[in-house]
Protein backbone atom coordinates (compact mmCIF):
# COMPACT_ATOMS: atom_id res chain seq x y z
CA UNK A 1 -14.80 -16.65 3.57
CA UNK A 2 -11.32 -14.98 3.59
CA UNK A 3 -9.87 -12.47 1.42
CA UNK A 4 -6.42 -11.64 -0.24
CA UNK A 5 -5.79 -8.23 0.75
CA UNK A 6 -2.90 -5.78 -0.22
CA UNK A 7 -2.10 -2.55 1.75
CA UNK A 8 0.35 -0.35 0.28
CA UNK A 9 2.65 1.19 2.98
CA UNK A 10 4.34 4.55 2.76
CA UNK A 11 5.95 7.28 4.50
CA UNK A 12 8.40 9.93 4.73
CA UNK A 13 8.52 11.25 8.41
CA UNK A 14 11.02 8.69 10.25
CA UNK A 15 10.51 6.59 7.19
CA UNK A 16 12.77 3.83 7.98
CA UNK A 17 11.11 2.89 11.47
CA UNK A 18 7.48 3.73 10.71
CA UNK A 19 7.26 0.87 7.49
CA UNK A 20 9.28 -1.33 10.32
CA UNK A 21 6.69 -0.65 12.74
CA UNK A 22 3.69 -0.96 9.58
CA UNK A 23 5.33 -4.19 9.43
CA UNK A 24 4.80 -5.06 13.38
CA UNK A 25 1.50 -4.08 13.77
CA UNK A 26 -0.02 -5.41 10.38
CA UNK A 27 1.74 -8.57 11.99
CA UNK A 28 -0.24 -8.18 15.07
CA UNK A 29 -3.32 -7.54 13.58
CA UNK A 30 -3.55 -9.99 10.66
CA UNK A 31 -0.79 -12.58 11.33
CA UNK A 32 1.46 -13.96 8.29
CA UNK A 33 2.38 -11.58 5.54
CA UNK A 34 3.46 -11.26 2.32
CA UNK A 35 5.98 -8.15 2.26
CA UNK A 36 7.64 -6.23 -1.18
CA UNK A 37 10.80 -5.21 -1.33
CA UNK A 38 11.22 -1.25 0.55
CA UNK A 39 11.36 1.28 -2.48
CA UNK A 40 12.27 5.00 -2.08
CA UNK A 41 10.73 7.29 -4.08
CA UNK A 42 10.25 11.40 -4.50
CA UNK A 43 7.07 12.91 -2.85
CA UNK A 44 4.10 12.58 -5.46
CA UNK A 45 1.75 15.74 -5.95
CA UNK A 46 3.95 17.88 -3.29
CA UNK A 47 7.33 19.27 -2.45
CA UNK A 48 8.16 16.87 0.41
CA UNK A 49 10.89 14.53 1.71
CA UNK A 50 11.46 11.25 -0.30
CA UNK A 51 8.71 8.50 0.73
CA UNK A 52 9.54 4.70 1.40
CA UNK A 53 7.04 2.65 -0.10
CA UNK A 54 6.42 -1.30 0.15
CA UNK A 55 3.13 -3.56 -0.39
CA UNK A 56 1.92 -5.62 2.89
CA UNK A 57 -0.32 -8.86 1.95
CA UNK A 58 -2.41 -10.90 4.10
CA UNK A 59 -5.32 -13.50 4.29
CA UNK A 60 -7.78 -12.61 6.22
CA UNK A 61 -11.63 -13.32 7.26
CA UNK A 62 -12.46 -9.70 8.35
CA UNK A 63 -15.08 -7.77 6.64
CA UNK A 64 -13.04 -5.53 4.44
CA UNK A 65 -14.63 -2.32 6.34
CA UNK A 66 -13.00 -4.11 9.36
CA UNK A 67 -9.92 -3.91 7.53
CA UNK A 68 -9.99 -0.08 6.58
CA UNK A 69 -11.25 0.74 10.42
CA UNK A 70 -7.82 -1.26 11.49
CA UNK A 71 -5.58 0.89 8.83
CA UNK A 72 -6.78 3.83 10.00
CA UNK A 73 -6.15 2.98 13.91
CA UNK A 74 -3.38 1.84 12.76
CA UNK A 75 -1.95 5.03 11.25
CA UNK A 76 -2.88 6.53 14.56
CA UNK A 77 -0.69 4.41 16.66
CA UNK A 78 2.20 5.32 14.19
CA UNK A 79 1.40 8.96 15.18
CA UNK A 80 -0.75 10.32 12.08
CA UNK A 81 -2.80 12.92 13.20
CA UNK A 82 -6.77 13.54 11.53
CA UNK A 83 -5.60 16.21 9.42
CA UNK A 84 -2.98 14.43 7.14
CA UNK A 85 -4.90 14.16 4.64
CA UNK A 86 -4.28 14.62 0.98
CA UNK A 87 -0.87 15.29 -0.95
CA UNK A 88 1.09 15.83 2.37
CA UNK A 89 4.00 14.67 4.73
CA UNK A 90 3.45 11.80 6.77
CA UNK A 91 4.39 9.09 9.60
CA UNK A 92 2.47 6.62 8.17
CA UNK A 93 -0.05 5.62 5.17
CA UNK A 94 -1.83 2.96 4.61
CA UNK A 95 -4.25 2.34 1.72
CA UNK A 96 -5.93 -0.96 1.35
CA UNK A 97 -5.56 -0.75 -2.61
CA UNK A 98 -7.23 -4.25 -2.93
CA UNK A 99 -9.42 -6.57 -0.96
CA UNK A 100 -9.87 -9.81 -3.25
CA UNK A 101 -12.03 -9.35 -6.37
CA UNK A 102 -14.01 -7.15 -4.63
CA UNK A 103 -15.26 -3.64 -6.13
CA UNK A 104 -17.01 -0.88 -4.55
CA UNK A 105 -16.64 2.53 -4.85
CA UNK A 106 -18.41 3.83 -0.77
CA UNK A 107 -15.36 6.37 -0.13
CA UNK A 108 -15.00 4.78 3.50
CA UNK A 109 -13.69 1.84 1.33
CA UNK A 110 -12.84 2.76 -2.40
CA UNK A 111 -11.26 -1.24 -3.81
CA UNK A 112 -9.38 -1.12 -5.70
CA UNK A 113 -7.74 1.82 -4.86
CA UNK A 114 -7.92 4.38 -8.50
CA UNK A 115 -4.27 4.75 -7.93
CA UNK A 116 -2.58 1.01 -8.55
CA UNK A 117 -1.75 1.89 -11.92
CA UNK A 118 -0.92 5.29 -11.34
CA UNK A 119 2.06 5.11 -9.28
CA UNK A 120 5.24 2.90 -9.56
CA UNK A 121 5.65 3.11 -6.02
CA UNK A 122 1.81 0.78 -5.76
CA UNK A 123 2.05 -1.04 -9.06
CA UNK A 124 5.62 -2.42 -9.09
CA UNK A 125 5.88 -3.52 -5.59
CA UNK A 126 2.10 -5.32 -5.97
CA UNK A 127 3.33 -6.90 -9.24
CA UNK A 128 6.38 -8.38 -7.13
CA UNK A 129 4.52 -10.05 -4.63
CA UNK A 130 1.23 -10.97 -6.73
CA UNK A 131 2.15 -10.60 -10.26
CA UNK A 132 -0.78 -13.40 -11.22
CA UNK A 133 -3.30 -11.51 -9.62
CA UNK A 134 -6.14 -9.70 -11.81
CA UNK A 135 -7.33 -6.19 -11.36
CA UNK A 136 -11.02 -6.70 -10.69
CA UNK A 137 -11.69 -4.08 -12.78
CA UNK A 138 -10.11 -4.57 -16.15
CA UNK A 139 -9.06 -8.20 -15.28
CA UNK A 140 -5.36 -7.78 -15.94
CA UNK A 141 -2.71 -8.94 -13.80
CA UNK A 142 -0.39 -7.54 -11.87
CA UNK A 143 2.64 -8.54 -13.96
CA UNK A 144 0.81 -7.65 -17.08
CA UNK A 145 -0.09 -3.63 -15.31
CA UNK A 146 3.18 -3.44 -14.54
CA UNK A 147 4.87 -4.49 -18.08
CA UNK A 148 2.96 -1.46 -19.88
CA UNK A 149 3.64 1.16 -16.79
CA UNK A 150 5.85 3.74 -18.49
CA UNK A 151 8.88 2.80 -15.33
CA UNK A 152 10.94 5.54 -16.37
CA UNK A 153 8.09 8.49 -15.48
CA UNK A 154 8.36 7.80 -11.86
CA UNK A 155 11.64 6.27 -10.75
CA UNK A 156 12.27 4.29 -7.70
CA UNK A 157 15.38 2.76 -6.21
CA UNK A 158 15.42 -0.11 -3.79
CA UNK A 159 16.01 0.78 -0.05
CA UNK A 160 17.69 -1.85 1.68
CA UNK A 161 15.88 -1.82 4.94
CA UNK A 162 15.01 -5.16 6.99
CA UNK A 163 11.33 -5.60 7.99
């Protein structure tokens, strides 16, 4: 049975070519994706260079623990190290914030991620790409998240990179 499955994509250590190259080897790994428009945004929870941000979707019929195992080699091939962890600068991030309807809360996995209606820089580029889609959780959509997210708290502009 496949899934949908979003990924939210950030950095802000050679920003520009690390979401080109999240772009490449999500490619590789899952095939044909659905990609957001590239949003800068200031560092959230540190003092840090601005992050670029995007949501990366894809079909798949991997287990979504098989998913999480690839996003963290992944990271690794873009040159994240183990102990990036937390509120800190970074090559590459990638968070699988949601794997279909599915809900579980083992911390290997977390879906969906706590923070998709937290920060702009998740919520408005998943409600560009899936804005019907329901949070499994509190079965609103995208679009509807999105609406009611105070914009102005957390401002983002678009970055006009090609992917």
């Amino acid at each position: 049975m496949s899934a949908q499955v979003f990924v939210s994509v950030g950095s802000n250590i050679n920003a520009a070519v690390n979401v080109r190259l999240a772009a490449m080897l999500l490619q590789r790994e899952f095939g044909d994706l659905q990609l957001s428009t590239v949003y800068r945004s200031a560092s959230a929870g540190f003092s840090g260079d601005d992050f670029l941000n995007l949501i990366i979707g894809f079909t798949t019929e991997r287990s979504p623990h098989d998913c999480a195992a690839v996003m963290t080699k992944l990271e690794h091939e873009a040159g994240r190290s183990e102990d990036q962890h937390g509120f800190v600068s970074r090559p590459l991030d990638l968070d699988m914030v949601l794997y279909g309807d599915l809900v579980d809360t083992d911390p290997a996995l977390r879906v969906p991620r706590d923070d998709i209606d937290k920060y702009a820089f998740v919520l408005g580029p998943l409600a560009e790409i899936a804005p019907g889609f329901r949070h499994p959780l509190n079965g609103k959509t995208m679009a509807e998240l999105w609406t009611a997210f105070d914009q102005s708290a957390s401002p983002m502009t678009v970055e006009p990179i090609k992917l």
